[in-house]
C-alpha atoms as a PDB file:
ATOM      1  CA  UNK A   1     -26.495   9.223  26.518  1.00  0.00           C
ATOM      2  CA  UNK A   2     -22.672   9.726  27.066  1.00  0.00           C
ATOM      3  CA  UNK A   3     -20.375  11.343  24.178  1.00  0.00           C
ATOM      4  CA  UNK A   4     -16.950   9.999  23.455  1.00  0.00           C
ATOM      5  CA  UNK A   5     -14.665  12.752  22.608  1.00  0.00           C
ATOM      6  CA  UNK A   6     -11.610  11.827  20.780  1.00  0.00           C
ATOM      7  CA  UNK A   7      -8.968  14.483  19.774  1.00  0.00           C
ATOM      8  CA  UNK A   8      -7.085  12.968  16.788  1.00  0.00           C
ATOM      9  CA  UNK A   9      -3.989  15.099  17.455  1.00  0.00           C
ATOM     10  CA  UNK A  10      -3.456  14.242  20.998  1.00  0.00           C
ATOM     11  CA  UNK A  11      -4.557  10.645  20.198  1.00  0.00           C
ATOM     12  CA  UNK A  12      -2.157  10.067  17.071  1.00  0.00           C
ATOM     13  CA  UNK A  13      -0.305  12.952  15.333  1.00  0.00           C
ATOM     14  CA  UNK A  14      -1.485  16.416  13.581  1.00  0.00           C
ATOM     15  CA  UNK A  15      -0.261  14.136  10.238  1.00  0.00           C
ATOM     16  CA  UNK A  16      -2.672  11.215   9.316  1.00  0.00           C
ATOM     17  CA  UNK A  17      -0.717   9.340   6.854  1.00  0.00           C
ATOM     18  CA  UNK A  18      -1.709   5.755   6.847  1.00  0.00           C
ATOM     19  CA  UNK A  19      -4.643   3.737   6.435  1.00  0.00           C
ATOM     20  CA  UNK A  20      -4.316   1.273   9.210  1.00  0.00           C
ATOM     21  CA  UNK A  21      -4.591   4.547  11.974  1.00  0.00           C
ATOM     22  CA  UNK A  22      -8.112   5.018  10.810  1.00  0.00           C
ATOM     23  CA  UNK A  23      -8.679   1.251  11.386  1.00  0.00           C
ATOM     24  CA  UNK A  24      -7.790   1.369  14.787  1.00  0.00           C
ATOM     25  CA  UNK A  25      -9.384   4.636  15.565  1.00  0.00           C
ATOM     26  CA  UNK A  26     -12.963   2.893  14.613  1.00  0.00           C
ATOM     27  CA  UNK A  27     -11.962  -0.092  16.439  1.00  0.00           C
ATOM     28  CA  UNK A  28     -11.643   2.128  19.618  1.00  0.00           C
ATOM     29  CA  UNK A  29     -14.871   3.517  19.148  1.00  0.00           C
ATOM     30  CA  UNK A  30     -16.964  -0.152  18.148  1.00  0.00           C
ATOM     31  CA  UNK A  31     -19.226  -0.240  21.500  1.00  0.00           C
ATOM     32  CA  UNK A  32     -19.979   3.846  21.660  1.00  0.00           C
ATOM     33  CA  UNK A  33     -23.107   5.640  20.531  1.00  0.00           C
ATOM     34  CA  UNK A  34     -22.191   8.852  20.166  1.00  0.00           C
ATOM     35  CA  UNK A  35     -18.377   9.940  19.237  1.00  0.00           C
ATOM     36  CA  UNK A  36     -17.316  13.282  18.786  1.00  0.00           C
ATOM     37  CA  UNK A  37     -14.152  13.077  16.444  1.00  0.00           C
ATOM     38  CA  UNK A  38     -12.002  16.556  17.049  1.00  0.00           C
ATOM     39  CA  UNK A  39     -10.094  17.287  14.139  1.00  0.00           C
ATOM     40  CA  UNK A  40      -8.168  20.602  16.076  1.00  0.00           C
ATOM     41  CA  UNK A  41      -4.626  21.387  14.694  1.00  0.00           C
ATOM     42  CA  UNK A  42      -4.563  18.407  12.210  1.00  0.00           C
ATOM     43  CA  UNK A  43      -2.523  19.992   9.151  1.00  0.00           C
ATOM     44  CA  UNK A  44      -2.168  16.694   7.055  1.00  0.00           C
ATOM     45  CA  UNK A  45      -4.482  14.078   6.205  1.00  0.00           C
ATOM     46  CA  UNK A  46      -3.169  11.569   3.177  1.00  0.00           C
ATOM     47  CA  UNK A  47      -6.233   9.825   0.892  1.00  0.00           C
ATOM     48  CA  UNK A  48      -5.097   6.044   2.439  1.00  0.00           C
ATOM     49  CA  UNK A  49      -6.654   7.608   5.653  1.00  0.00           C
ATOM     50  CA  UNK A  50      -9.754   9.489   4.397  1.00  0.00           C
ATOM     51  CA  UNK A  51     -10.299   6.205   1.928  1.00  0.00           C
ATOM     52  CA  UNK A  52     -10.339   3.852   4.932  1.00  0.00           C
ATOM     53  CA  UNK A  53     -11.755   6.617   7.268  1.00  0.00           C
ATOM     54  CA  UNK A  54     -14.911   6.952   4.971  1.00  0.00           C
ATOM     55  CA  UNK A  55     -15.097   3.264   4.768  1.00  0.00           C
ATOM     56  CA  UNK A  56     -15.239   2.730   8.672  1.00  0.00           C
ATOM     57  CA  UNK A  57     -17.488   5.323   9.579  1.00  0.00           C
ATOM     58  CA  UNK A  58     -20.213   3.866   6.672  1.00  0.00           C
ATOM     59  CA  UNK A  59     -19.389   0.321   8.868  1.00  0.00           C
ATOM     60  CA  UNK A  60     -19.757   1.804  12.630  1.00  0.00           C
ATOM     61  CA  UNK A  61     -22.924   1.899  14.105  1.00  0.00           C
ATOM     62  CA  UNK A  62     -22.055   4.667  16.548  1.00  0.00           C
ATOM     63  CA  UNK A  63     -23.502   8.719  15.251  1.00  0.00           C
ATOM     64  CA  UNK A  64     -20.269  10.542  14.322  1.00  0.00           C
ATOM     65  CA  UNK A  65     -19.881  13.996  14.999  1.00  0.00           C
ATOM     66  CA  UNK A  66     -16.891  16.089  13.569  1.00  0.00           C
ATOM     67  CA  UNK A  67     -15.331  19.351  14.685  1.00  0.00           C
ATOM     68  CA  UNK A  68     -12.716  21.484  14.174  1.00  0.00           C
ATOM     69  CA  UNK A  69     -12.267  20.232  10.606  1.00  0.00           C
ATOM     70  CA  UNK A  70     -10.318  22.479   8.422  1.00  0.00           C
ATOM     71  CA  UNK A  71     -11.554  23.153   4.632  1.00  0.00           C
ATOM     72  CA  UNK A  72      -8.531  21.240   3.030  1.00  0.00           C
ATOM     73  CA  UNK A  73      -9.376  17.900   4.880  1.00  0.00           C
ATOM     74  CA  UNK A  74     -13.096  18.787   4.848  1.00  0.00           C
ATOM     75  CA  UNK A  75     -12.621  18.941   0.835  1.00  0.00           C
ATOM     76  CA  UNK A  76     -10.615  15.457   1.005  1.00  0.00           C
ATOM     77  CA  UNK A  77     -13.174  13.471   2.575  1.00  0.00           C
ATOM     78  CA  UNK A  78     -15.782  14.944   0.618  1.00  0.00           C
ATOM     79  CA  UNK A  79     -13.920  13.543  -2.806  1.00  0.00           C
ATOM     80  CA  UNK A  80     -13.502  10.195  -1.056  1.00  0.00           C
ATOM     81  CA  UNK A  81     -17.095  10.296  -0.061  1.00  0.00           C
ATOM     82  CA  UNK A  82     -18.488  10.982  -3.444  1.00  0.00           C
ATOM     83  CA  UNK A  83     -15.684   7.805  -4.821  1.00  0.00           C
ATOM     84  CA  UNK A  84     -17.007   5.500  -2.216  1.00  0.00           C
ATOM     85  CA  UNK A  85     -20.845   6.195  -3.130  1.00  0.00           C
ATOM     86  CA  UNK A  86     -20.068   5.621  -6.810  1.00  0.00           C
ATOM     87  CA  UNK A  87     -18.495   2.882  -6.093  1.00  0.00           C
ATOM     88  CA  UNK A  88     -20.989   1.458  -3.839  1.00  0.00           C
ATOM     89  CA  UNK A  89     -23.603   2.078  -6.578  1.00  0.00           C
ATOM     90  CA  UNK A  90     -21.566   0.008  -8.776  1.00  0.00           C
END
């Protein structure tokens, strides 16, 4: 089984501002297994792209793996996490 690595900074920007990127990163990623997102040197991530970034990896059928996640975006997406289960449960 083959990993896709994807390093968001090289990929994008070390600034995830918009929804719409995380979109198109999970399109990229539709036929993989496996997919190692690297979060190195991303300083900025805004909530449009953890909301929708939570939201597609729930939707993907590919395992994600994260690394190089720093505690202030770790923090984010665990918020937006915790909002999307409640309001899943709703």
């Amino acid at each position: 089984m083959t990993k896709l690595e994807i390093n968001l900074e090289e990929k994008y920007s070390k600034k995830l501002g918009v929804g719409p990127t995380a979109e198109k990163l999970f399109d990229e990623i539709k036929n993989e297994e496996t997919v190692v997102i690297n979060f190195k040197n991303i300083e900025f991530m805004s909530r449009s792209f953890a909301q929708e970034y939570v939201f597609q990896k729930h939707n993907t059928h590919a395992k994600i793996e994260e690394t190089n996640m720093v505690d202030s975006i770790r923090n984010l997406l665990e918020v937006v996490e915790e909002d999307f289960k409640r309001s899943c449960l709703k």
